[in-house]
Protein backbone atom coordinates (compact mmCIF):
# COMPACT_ATOMS: atom_id res chain seq x y z
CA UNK A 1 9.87 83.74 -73.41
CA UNK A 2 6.58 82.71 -74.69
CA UNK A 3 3.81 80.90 -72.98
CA UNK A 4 4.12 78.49 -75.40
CA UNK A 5 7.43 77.39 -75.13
CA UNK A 6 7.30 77.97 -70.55
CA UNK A 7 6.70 75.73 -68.91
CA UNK A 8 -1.70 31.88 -66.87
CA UNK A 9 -5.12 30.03 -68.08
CA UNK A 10 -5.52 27.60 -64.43
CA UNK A 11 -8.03 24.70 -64.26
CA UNK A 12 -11.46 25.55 -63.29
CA UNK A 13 -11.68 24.70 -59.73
CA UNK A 14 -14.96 24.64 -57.28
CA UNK A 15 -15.67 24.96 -53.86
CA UNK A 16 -14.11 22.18 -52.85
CA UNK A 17 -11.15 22.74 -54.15
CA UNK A 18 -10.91 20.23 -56.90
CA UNK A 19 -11.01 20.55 -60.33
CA UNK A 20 -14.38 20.42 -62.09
CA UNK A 21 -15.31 17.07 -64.11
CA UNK A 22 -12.58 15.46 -61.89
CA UNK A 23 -12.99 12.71 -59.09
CA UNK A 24 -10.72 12.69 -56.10
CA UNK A 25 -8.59 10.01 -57.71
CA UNK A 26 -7.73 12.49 -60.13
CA UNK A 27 -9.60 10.39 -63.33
CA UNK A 28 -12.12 11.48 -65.27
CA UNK A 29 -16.02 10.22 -65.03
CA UNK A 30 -16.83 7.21 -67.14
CA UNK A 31 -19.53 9.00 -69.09
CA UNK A 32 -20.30 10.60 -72.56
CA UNK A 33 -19.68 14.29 -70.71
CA UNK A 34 -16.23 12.81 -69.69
CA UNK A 35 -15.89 11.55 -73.25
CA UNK A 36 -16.58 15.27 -74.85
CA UNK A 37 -14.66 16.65 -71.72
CA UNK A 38 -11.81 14.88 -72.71
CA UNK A 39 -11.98 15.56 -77.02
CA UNK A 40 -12.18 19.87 -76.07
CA UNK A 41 -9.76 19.08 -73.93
CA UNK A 42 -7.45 17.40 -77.07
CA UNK A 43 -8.97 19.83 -79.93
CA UNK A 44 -7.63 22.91 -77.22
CA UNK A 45 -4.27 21.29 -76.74
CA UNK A 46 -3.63 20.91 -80.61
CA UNK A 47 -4.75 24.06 -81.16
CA UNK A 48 -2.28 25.71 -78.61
CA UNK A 49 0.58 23.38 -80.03
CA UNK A 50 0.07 24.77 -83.66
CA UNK A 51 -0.20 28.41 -82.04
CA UNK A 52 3.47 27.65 -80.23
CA UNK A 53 4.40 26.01 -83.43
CA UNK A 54 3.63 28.59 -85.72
CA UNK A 55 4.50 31.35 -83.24
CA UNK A 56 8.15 29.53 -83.24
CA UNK A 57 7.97 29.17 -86.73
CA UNK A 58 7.70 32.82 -87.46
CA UNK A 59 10.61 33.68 -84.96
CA UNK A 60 8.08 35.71 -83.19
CA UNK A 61 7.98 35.79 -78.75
CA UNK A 62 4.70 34.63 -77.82
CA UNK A 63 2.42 38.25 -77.02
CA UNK A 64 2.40 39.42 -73.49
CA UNK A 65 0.32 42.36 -71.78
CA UNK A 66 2.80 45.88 -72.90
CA UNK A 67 2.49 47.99 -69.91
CA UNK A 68 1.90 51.84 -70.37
CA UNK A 69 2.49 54.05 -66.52
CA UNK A 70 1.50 57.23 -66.97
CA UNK A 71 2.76 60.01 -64.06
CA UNK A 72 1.72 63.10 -63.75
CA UNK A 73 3.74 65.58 -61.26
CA UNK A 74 1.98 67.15 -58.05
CA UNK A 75 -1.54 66.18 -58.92
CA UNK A 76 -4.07 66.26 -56.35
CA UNK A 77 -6.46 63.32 -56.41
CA UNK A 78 -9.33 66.18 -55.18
CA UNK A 79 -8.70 67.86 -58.45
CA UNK A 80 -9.53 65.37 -60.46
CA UNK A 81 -13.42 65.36 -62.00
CA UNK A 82 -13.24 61.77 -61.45
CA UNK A 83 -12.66 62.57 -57.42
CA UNK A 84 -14.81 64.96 -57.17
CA UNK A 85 -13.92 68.16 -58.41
CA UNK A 86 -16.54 70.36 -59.76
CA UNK A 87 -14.45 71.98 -62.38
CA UNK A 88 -13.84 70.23 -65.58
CA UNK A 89 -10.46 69.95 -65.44
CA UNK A 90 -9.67 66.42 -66.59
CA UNK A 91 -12.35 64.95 -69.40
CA UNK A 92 -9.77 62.37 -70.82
CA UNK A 93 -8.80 61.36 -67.39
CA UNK A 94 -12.11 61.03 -66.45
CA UNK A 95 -12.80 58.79 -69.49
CA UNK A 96 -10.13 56.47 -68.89
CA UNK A 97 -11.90 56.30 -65.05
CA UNK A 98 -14.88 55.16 -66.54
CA UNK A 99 -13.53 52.07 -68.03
CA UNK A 100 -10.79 51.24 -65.40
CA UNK A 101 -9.96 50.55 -61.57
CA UNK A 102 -10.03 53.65 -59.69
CA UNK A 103 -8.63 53.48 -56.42
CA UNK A 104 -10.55 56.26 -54.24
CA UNK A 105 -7.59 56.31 -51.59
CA UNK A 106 -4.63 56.09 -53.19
CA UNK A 107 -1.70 57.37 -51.24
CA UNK A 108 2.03 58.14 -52.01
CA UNK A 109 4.87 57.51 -49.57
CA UNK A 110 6.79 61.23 -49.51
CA UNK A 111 5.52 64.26 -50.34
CA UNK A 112 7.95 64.85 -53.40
CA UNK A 113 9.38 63.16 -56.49
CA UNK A 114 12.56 61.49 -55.82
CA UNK A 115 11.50 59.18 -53.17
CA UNK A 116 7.69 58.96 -54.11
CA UNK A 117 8.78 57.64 -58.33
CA UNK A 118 11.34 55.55 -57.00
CA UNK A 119 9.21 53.80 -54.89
CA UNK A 120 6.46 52.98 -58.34
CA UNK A 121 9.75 52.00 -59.61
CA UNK A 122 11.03 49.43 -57.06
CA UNK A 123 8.06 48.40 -54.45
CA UNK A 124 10.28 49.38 -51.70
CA UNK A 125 9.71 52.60 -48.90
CA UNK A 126 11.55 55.27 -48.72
CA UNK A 127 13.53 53.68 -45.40
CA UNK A 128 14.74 50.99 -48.13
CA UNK A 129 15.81 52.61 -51.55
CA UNK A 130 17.22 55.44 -49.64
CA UNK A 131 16.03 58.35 -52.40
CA UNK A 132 15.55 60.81 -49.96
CA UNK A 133 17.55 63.66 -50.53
CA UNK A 134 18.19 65.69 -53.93
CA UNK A 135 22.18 64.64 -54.02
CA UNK A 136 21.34 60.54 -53.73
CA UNK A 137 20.77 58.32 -56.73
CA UNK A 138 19.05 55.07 -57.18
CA UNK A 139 21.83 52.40 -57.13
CA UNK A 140 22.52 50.13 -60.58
CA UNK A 141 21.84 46.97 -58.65
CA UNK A 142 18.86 48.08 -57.73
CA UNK A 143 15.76 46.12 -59.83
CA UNK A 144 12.85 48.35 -60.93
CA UNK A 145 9.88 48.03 -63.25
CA UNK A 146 12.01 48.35 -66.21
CA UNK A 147 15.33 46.22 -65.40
CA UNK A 148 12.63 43.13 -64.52
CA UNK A 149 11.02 44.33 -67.96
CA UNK A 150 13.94 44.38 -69.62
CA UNK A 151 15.10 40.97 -68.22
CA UNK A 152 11.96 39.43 -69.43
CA UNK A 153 12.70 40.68 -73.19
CA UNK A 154 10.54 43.72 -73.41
CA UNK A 155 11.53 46.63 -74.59
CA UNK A 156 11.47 49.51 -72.27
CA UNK A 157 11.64 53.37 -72.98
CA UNK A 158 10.70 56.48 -71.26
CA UNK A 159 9.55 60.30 -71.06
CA UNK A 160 10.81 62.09 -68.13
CA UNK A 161 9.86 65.88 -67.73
CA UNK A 162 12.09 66.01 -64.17
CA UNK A 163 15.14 66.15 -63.79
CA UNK A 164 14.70 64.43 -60.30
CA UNK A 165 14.01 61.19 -61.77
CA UNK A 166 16.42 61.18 -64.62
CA UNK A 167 19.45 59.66 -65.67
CA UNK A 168 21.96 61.76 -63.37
CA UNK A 169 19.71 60.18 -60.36
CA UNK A 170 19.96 56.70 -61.61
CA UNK A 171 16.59 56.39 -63.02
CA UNK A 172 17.68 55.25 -66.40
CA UNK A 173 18.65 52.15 -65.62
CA UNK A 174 17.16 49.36 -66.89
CA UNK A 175 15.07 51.52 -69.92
CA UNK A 176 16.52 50.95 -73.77
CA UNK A 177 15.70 54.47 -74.32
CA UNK A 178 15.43 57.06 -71.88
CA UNK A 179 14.30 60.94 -73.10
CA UNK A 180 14.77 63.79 -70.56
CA UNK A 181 15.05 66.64 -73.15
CA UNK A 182 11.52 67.93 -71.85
CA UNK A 183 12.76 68.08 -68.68
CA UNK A 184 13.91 72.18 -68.82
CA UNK A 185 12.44 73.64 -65.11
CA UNK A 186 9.46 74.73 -63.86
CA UNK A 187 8.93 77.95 -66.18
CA UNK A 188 8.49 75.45 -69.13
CA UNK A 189 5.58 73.82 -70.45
CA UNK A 190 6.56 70.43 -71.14
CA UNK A 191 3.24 68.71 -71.79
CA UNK A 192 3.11 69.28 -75.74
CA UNK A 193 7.15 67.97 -76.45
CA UNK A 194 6.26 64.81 -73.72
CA UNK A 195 3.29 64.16 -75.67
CA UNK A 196 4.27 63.97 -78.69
CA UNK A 197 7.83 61.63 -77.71
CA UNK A 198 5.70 59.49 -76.21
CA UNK A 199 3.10 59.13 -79.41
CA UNK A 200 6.42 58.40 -81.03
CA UNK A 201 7.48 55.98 -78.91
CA UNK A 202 4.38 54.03 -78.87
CA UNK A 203 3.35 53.82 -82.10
CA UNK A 204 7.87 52.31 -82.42
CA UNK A 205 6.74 49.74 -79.81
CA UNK A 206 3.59 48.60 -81.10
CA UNK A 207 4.89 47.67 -84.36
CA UNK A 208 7.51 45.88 -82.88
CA UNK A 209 7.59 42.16 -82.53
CA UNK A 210 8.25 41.99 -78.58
CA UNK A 211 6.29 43.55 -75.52
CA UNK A 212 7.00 47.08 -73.98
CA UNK A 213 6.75 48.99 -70.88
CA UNK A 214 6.84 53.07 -71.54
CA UNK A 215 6.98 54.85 -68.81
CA UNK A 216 5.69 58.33 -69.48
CA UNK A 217 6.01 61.63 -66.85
CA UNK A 218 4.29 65.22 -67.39
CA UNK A 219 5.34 68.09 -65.07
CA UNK A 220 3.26 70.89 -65.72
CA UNK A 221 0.87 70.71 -62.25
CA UNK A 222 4.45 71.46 -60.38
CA UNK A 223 4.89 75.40 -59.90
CA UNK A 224 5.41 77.54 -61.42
CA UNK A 225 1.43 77.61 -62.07
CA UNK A 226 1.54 79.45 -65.12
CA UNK A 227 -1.79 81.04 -66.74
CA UNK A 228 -4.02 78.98 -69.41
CA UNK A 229 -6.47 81.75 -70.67
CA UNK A 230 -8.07 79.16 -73.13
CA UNK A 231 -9.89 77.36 -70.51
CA UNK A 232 -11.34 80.72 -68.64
CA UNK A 233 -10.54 78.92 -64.87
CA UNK A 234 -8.68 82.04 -64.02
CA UNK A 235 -9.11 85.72 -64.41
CA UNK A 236 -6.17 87.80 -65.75
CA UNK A 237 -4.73 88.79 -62.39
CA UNK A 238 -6.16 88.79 -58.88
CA UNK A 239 -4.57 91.52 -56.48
CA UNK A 240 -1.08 91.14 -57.09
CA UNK A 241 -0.82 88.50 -59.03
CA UNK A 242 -0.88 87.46 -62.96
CA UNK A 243 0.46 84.30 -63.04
CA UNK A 244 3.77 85.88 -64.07
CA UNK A 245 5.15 85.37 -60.62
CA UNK A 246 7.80 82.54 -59.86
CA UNK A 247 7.04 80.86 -56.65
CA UNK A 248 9.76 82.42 -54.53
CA UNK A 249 7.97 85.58 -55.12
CA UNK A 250 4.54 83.33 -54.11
CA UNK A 251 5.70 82.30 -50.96
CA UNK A 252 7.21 85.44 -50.16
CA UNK A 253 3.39 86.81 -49.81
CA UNK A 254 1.98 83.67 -48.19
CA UNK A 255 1.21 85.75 -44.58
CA UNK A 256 -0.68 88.47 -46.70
CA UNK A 257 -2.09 86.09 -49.66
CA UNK A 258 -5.85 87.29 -49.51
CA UNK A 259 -8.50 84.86 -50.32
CA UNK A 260 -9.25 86.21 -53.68
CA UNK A 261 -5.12 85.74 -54.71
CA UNK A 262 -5.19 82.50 -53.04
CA UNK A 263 -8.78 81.41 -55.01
CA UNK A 264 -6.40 82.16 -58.12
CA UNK A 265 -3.43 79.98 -57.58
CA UNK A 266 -6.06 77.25 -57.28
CA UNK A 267 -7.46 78.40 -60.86
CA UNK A 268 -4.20 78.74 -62.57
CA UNK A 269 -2.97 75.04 -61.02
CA UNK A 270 -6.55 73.55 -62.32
CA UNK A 271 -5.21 75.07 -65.71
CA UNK A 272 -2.23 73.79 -65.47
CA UNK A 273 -4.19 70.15 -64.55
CA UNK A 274 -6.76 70.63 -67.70
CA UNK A 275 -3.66 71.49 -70.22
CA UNK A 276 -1.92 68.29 -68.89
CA UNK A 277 -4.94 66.15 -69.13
CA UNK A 278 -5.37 67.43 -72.66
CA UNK A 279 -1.94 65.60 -73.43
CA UNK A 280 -3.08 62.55 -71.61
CA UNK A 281 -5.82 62.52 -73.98
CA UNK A 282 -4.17 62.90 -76.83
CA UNK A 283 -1.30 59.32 -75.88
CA UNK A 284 -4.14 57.52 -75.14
CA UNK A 285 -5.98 58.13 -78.29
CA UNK A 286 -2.56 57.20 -80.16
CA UNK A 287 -2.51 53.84 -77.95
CA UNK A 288 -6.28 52.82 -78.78
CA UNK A 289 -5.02 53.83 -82.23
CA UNK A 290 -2.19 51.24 -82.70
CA UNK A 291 -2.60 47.42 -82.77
CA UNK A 292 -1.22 47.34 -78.72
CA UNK A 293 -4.70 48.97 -77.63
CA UNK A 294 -6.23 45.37 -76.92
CA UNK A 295 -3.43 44.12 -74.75
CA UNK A 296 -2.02 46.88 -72.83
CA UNK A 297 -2.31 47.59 -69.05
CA UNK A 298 -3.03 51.40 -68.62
CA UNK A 299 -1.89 52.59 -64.87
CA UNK A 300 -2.54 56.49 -64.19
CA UNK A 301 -1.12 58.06 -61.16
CA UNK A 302 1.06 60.74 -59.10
CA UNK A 303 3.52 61.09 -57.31
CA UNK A 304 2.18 63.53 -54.94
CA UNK A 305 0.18 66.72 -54.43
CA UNK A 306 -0.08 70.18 -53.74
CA UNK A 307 -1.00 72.46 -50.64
CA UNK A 308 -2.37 75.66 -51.22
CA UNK A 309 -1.82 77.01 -47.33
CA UNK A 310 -4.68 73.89 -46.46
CA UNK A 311 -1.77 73.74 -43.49
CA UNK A 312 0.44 77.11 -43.85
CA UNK A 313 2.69 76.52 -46.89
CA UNK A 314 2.03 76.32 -50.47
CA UNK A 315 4.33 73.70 -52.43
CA UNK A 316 5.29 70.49 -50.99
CA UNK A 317 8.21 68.34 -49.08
CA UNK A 318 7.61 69.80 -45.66
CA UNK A 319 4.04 67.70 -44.56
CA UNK A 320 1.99 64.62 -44.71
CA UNK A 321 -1.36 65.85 -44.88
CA UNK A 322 -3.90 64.39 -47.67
CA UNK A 323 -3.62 67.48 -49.64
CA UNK A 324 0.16 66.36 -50.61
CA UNK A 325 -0.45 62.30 -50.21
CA UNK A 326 -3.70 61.16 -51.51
CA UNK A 327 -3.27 60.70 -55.04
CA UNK A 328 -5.21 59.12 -57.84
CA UNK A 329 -4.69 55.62 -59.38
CA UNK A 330 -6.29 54.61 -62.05
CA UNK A 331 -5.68 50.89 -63.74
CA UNK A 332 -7.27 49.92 -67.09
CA UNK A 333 -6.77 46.26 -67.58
CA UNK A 334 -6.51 45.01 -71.47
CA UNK A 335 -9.76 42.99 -72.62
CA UNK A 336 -12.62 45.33 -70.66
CA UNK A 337 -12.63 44.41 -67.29
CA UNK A 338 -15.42 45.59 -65.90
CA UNK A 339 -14.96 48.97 -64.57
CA UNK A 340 -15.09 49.63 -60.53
CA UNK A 341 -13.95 51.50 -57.68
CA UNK A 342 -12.34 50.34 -54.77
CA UNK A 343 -12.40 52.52 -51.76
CA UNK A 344 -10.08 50.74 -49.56
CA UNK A 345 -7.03 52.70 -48.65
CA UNK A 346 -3.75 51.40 -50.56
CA UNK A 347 -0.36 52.24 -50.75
CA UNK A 348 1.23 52.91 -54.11
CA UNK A 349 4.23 50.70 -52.42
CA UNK A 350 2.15 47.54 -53.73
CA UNK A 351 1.93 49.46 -57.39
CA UNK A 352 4.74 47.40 -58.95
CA UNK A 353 3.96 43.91 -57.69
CA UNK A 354 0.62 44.56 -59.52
CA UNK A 355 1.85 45.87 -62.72
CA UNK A 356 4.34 42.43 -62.46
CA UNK A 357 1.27 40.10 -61.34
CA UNK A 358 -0.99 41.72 -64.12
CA UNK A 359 1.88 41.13 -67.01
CA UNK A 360 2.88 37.53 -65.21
CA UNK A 361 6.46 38.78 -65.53
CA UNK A 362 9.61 38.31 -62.95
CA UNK A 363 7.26 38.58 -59.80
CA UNK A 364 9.87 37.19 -57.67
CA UNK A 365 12.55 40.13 -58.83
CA UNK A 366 11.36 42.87 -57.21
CA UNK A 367 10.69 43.41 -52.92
CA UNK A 368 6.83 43.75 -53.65
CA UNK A 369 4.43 44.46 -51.45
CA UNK A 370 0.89 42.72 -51.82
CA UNK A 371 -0.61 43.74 -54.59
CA UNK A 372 -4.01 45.71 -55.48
CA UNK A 373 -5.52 43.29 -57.12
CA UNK A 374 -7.57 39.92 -56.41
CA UNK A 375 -6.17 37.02 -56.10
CA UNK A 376 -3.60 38.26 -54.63
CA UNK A 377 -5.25 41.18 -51.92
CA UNK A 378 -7.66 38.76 -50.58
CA UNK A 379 -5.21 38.61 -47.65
CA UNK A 380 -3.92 41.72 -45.30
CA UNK A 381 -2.65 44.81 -47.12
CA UNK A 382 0.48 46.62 -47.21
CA UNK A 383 0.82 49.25 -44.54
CA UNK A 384 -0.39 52.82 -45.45
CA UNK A 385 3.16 54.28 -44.41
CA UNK A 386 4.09 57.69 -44.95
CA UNK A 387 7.37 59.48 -44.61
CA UNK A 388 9.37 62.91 -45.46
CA UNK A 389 13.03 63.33 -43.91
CA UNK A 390 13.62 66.28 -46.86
CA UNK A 391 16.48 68.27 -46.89
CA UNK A 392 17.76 71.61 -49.34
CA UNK A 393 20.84 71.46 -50.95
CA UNK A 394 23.22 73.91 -49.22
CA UNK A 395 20.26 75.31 -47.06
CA UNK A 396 20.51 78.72 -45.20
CA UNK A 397 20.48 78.67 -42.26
CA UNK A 398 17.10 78.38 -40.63
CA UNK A 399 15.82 76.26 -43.75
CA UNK A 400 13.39 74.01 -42.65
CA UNK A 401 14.20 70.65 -42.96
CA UNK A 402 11.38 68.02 -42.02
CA UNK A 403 11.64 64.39 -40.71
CA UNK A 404 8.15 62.94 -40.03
CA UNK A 405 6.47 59.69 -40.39
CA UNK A 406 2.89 58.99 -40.97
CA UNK A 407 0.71 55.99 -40.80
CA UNK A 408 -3.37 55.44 -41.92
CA UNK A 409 -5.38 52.50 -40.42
CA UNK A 410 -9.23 52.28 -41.57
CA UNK A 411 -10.18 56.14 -40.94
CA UNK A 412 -7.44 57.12 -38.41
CA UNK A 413 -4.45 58.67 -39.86
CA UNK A 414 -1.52 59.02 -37.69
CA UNK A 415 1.14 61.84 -37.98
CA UNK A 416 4.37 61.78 -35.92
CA UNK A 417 7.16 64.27 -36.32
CA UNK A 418 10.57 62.65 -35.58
CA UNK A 419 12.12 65.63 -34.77
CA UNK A 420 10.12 67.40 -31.91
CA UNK A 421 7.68 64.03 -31.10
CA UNK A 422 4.45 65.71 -31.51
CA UNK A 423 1.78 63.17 -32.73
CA UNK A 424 -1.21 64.47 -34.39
CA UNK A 425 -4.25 61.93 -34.68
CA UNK A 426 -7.14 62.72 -37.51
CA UNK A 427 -10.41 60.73 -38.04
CA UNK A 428 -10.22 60.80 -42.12
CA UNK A 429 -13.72 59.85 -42.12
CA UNK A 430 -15.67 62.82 -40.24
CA UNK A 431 -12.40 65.53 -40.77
CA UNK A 432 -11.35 64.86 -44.22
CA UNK A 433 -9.19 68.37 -44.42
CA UNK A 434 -7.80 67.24 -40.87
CA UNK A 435 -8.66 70.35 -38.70
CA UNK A 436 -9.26 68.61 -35.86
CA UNK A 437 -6.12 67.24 -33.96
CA UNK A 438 -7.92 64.04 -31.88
CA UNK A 439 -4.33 62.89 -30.08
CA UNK A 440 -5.73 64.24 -27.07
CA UNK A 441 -9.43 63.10 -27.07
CA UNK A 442 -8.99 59.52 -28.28
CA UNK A 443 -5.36 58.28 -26.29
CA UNK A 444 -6.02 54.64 -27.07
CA UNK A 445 -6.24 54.83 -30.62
CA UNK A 446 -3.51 57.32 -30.65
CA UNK A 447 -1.09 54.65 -29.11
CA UNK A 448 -2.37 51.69 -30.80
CA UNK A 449 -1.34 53.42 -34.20
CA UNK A 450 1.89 54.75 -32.84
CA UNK A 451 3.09 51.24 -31.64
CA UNK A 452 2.00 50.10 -35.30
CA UNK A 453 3.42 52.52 -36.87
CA UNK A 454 7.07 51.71 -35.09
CA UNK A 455 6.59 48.26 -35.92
CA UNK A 456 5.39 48.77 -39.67
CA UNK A 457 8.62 51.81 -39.92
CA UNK A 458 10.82 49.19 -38.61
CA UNK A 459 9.94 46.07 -41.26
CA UNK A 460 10.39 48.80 -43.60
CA UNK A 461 13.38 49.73 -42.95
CA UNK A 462 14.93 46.37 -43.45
CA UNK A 463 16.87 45.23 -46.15
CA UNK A 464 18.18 48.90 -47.04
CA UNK A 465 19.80 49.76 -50.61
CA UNK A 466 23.41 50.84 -50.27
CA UNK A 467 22.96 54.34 -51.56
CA UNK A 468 24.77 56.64 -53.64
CA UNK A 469 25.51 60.16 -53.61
CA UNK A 470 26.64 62.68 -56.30
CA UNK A 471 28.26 66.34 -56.53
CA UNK A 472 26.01 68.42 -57.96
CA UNK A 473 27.40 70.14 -61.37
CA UNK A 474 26.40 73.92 -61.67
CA UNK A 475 24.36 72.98 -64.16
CA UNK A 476 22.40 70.73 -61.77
CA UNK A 477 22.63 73.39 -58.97
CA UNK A 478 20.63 75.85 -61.29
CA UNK A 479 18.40 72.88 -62.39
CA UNK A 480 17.88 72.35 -58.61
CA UNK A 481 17.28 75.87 -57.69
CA UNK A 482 15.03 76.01 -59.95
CA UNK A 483 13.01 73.57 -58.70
CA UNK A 484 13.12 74.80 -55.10
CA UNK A 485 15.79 72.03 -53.90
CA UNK A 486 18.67 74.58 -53.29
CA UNK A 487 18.56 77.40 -50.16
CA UNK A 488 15.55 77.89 -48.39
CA UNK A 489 12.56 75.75 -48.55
């Protein structure tokens, strides 16, 4: 197998609270300002009525914001030139940055795909929509981003590059067209044939005569981290390795990994990052291409990480450390808002309320948190909650299996494992790779954040989605194997 083929306009208002040019009886001042006041206000409202008219006229909807959500499999928000990294591993990332939101702490809510997309799908935790282990599916009844798109008259599609989150696990529903072809394992590089579907896709949608929301998801970060010898991160091989191995064989050296073979992991998954962005790149350039460029909302994210032994295991599912749940989000509103970065923690739970908010669609259909956006975040935000309760399909025995929940408050990040009730306590702000355990140095914060994390799991936990479970096919077995789902993990 080759390389090539692997893997709503309001009235002005003032302090006060009234609207400008108005008295408190509600008429307008007797003057020539009130006059003119009131002719704009007449010339505006004819000039809308003719737009409606002629709109209606044309049997065309009225033009609302399109929504593109780009994905991207296990990226790191640290390896991102945009956070930070040194290495040039994301330019067109990094461009779209420049001109957007970018949230500096951004975190998921699980450590792997299932439960992490289906929560940028639905705005609910884990504890609600249930997603949490590889045989479960997202119910039908269950409203996402696209079945409230969809309601609204948009047309939805999507690229999917994991089988995780596709139609088998009940992530279809609600899209027009749904394309999982790309979506062939973790030897497979995906990023050119998800690419150029998308393209396709958008350039369908733009011409169209309705809104869309695409939904678009590259793989490639996930292991296998398979060489890219046209960027020159990596050198040919490093001690044993080539970046031939699968990552069985990987973790099968982790207590004898050297620096030097653990250095190159981290420059064959920055590879893997750089040949990824280079397909960002390229659907963005087709959207500024088409005539939706000027009134579509660009939101660029993850659904979690990758540890590289940071805490004594390389892959994800078993922890909550930031390695696997700070992410990056990235939103580009339509009509150049001003670029800035906001550097308040958020949870990605509160992602779909502000894609709905932002496109003034069907707010009221989905369990959304507060969104990430002014007006609406002037008030308290969502909780920072974090949880894994991951499980193998048909595990040996010994397979570990974790169940922990996680909470961040300001700087203090909170880790609690359900199963043996250790709590670990980190100060984000002065131990950023969390090294030092402060449970035992700091007891008051420690229990403040545990008694707010049981009340925050709790309110979570409400309102839970009757979920459904599958037999796996052996088709879906192998698929699953393949990704590390099945035996020990």
């Amino acid at each position: 197998m080759s390389r090539g083929q692997r893997k709503r306009i309001r009235p002005a208002v003032g302090k006060s609270g009234r609207r400008r040019g108005w008295h408190a009886s509600g008429r307008a001042p007797a003057t020539s300002a009130g006059i003119r006041w009131k002719i704009e206000v007449g010339l505006a409202l004819l000039a809308l009525l003719g737009a409606v008219v002629l709109a209606a006229g044309c049997g065309r909807h009225p033009r609302r914001m399109n929504v593109l959500l780009i994905v991207v499999d296990t990226l790191r928000a640290d390896h991102l030139g945009c956070y930070g990294a040194k290495r040039e591993t994301s330019p067109a990332i990094d461009a779209l940055a420049a001109g957007s939101i970018r949230y500096e702490r951004a975190y998921t809510v699980a450590p792997w795909t299932m439960p992490s997309v289906a929560t940028i799908l639905t705005g609910l935790y884990p504890a609600q929509h249930r997603v949490t282990r590889p045989r479960r599916r997202l119910p039908e009844q269950t409203a996402t981003l696209a079945t409230v798109f969809a309601e609204a008259g948009y047309r939805t599609a999507a690229v999917v590059s994991n089988r995780m989150i596709g139609a088998m696990r009940g992530f279809d529903h609600g899209f027009d067209r749904f394309d999982e072809d790309e979506a062939r394992g973790h030897g497979y590089l995906s990023t050119p044939g998800v690419t150029k579907k998308a393209a396709a896709l958008l350039d369908t949608l733009a011409a169209g005569d309705r809104p869309f929301f695409l939904f678009v998801h590259y793989f490639d970060p996930h292991y296998n981290y398979i060489a890219h010898p046209e960027y020159g991160f990596a050198p040919p091989r490093a001690g044993r390795l080539d970046g031939e191995q699968d990552i069985s064989i990987v973790r099968r050296m982790m207590d004898t990994l050297t620096g030097k073979e653990r250095r190159f992991l981290l420059d064959l998954y920055d590879g893997e990052i750089r040949f990824t962005d280079d397909g960002v790149g390229r659907l963005l350039r087709s959207l500024d291409r088409s005539t939706a460029r000027d009134n579509t909302l660009v939101i660029f994210t993850s659904d979690h990480g990758e540890e590289f032994l940071e805490h004594g295991w390389i892959g994800h599912t078993r922890s909550l450390y930031e390695e696997l749940m700070r992410v990056p989000l990235i939103i580009r509103e339509p009509g150049g808002a001003p670029a800035r970065v906001v550097r308040k923690p958020v949870s990605l739970v509160s992602l779909p309320g502000t894609v709905l908010h932002l496109a003034g669609v069907g707010e009221e259909r989905l369990d959304t948190r507060i969104s990430l956006l002014p007006p609406w975040n002037d008030g308290a935000a969502a909780p920072i909650l974090l949880d894994v309760d991951f499980q193998s399909v048909n595990p040996r025995r010994g397979a570990f299996s974790p169940k922990k929940k996680g909470l961040i408050e300001g700087e203090y990040k909170l880790i609690r494992d359900e199963k043996e009730g250790k709590r670990e306590l980190y100060d984000l702000s002065t131990d950023p790779l969390e090294r030092s355990d402060l449970s035992g140095k700091l007891p008051d914060i420690l229990e403040r954040l545990a008694a707010r994390l049981d009340s925050a799991a709790a309110a979570a936990g409400r309102d839970t989605v009757v979920v459904e479970k599958n037999a796996l096919t052996d088709e879906e077995k192998d698929i699953f194997r393949g990704l590390g789902y099945i035996g020990s993990h």
